[in-house]
Protein backbone atom coordinates (compact mmCIF):
# COMPACT_ATOMS: atom_id res chain seq x y z
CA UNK A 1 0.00 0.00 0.00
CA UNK A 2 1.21 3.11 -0.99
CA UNK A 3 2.01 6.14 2.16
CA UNK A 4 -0.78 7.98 0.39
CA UNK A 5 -3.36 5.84 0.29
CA UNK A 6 -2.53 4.85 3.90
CA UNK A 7 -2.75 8.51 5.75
CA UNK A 8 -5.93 8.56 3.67
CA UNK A 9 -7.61 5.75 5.52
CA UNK A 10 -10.12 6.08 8.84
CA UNK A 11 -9.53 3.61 11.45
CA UNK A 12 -12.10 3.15 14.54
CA UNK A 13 -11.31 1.86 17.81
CA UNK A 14 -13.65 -0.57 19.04
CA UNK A 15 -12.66 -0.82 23.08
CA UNK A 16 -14.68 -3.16 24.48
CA UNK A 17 -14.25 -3.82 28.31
CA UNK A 18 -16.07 -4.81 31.40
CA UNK A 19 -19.52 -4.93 29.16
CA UNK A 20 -18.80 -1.43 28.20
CA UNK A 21 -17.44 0.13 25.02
CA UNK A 22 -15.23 3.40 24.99
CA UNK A 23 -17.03 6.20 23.00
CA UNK A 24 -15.62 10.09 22.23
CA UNK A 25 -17.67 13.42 22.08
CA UNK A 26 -17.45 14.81 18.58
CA UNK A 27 -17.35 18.64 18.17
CA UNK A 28 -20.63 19.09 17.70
CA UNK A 29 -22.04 17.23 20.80
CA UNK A 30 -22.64 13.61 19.72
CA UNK A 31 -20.79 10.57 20.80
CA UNK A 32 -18.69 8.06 18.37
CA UNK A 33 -16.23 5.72 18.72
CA UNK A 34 -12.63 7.22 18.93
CA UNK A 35 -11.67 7.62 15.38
CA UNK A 36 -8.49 9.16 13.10
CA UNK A 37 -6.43 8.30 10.04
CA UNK A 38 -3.59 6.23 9.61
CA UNK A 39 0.32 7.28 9.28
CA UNK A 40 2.77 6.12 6.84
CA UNK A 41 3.47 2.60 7.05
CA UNK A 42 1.29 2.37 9.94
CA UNK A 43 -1.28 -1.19 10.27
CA UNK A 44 -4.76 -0.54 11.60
CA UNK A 45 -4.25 -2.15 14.74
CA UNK A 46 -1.34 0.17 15.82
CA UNK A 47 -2.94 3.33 14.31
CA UNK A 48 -6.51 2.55 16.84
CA UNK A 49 -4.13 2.01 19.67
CA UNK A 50 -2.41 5.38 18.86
CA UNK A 51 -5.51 7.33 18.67
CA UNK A 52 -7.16 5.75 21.60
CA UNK A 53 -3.97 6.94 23.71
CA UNK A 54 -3.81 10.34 22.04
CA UNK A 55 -7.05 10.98 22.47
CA UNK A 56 -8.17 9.16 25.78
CA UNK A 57 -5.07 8.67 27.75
CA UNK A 58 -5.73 5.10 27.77
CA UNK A 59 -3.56 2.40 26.85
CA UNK A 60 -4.84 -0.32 24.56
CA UNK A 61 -4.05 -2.89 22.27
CA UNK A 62 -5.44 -3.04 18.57
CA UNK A 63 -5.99 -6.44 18.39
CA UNK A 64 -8.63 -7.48 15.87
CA UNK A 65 -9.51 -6.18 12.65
CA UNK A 66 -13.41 -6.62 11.61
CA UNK A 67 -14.65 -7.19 8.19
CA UNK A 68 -12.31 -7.25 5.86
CA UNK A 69 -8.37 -6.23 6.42
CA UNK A 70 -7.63 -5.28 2.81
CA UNK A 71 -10.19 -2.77 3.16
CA UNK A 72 -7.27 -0.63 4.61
CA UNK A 73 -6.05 2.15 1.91
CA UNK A 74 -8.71 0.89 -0.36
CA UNK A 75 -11.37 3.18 0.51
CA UNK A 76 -11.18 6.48 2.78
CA UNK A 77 -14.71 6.75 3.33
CA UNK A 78 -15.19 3.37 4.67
CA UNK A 79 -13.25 3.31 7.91
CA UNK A 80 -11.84 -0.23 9.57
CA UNK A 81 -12.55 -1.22 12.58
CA UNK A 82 -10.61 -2.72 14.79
CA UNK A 83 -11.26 -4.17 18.43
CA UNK A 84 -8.62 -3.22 20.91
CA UNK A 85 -8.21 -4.36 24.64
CA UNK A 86 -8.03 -2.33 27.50
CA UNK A 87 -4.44 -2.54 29.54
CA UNK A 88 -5.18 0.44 31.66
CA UNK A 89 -7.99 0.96 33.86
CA UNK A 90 -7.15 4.53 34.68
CA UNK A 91 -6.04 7.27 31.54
CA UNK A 92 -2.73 8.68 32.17
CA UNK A 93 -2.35 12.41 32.12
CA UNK A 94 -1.82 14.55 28.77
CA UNK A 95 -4.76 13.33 26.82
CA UNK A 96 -6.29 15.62 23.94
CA UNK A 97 -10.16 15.31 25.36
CA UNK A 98 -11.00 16.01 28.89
CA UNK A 99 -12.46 13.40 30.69
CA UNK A 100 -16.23 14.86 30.38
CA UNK A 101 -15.77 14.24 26.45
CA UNK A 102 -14.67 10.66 27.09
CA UNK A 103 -17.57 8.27 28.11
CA UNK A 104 -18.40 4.56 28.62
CA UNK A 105 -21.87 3.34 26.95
CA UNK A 106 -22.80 -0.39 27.94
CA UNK A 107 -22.44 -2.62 25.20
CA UNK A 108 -26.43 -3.26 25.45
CA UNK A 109 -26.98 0.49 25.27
CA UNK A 110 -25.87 0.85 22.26
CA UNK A 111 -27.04 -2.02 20.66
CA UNK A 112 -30.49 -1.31 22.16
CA UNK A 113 -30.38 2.29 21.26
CA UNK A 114 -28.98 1.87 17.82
CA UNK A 115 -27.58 5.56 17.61
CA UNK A 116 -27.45 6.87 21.26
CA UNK A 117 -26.18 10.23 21.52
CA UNK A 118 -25.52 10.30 17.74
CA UNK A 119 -22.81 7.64 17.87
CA UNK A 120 -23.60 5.95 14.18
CA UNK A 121 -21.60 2.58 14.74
CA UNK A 122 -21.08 0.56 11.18
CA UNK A 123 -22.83 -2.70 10.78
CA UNK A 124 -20.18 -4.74 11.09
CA UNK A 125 -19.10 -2.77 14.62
CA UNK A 126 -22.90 -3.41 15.84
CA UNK A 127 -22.52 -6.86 14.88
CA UNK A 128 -19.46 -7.80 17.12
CA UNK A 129 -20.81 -5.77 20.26
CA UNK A 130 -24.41 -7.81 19.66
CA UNK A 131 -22.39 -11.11 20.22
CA UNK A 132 -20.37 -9.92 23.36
CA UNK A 133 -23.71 -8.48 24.47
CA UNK A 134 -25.38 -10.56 28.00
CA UNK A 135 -28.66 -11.38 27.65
């Protein structure tokens, strides 16, 4: 993939943790999950963990990509997603948002909800949290 068609790619962080997923206030007041492009030569995994510390203070792991991986660089407007596991329980200091534009929704929240607070989540995103969802 070429460096151009990679900083032109959106990745999403999917972190999923204690029947919770992490979600971001957007600019205009709505909620979405954290979200940014990708750097040179940078995977999809490594670019949500990235953005998830830049812009949460928390430490996480990009683990899983959902849907399809060569999607990466292929299309800008459809971001990847990619599930990513909490190692931090606490944010360190020297985050971009403050903590009141940083939230936890419950996993059946926003599957229940569909679009609470204006967080649009992409099918396949909605799909995963449905099967890590308790009955």
């Amino acid at each position: 993939m070429a460096p151009e068609q990679a900083a032109e790619s959106v990745v999403q962080a999917v972190v999923v943790y204690d029947g919770q997923v992490l979600l971001v206030e957007e600019s205009h007041g709505g909620w979405r999950l954290p979200s940014g492009g990708l750097e040179p030569a940078e995977t999809a995994e490594a670019a949500a963990a990235r953005l998830v510390y830049e812009l949460t203070g928390y430490l996480v792991d990009g683990s899983t990509t959902l849907g399809p991986a060569a999607a990466v660089g292929t299309d800008a407007r459809t971001p990847v997603a990619v599930v990513c596991q909490l190692l931090t329980e606490e944010p360190s200091a020297g985050a971009r948002l403050t903590p009141e534009r940083i939230r936890w929704f419950s996993t059946a929240e926003l599957v229940r909800a569909g679009r609470p607070g204006n967080a649009g989540l992409p099918e396949v995103v909605r799909a995963y949290l449905e099967g890590h969802t308790p009955v």
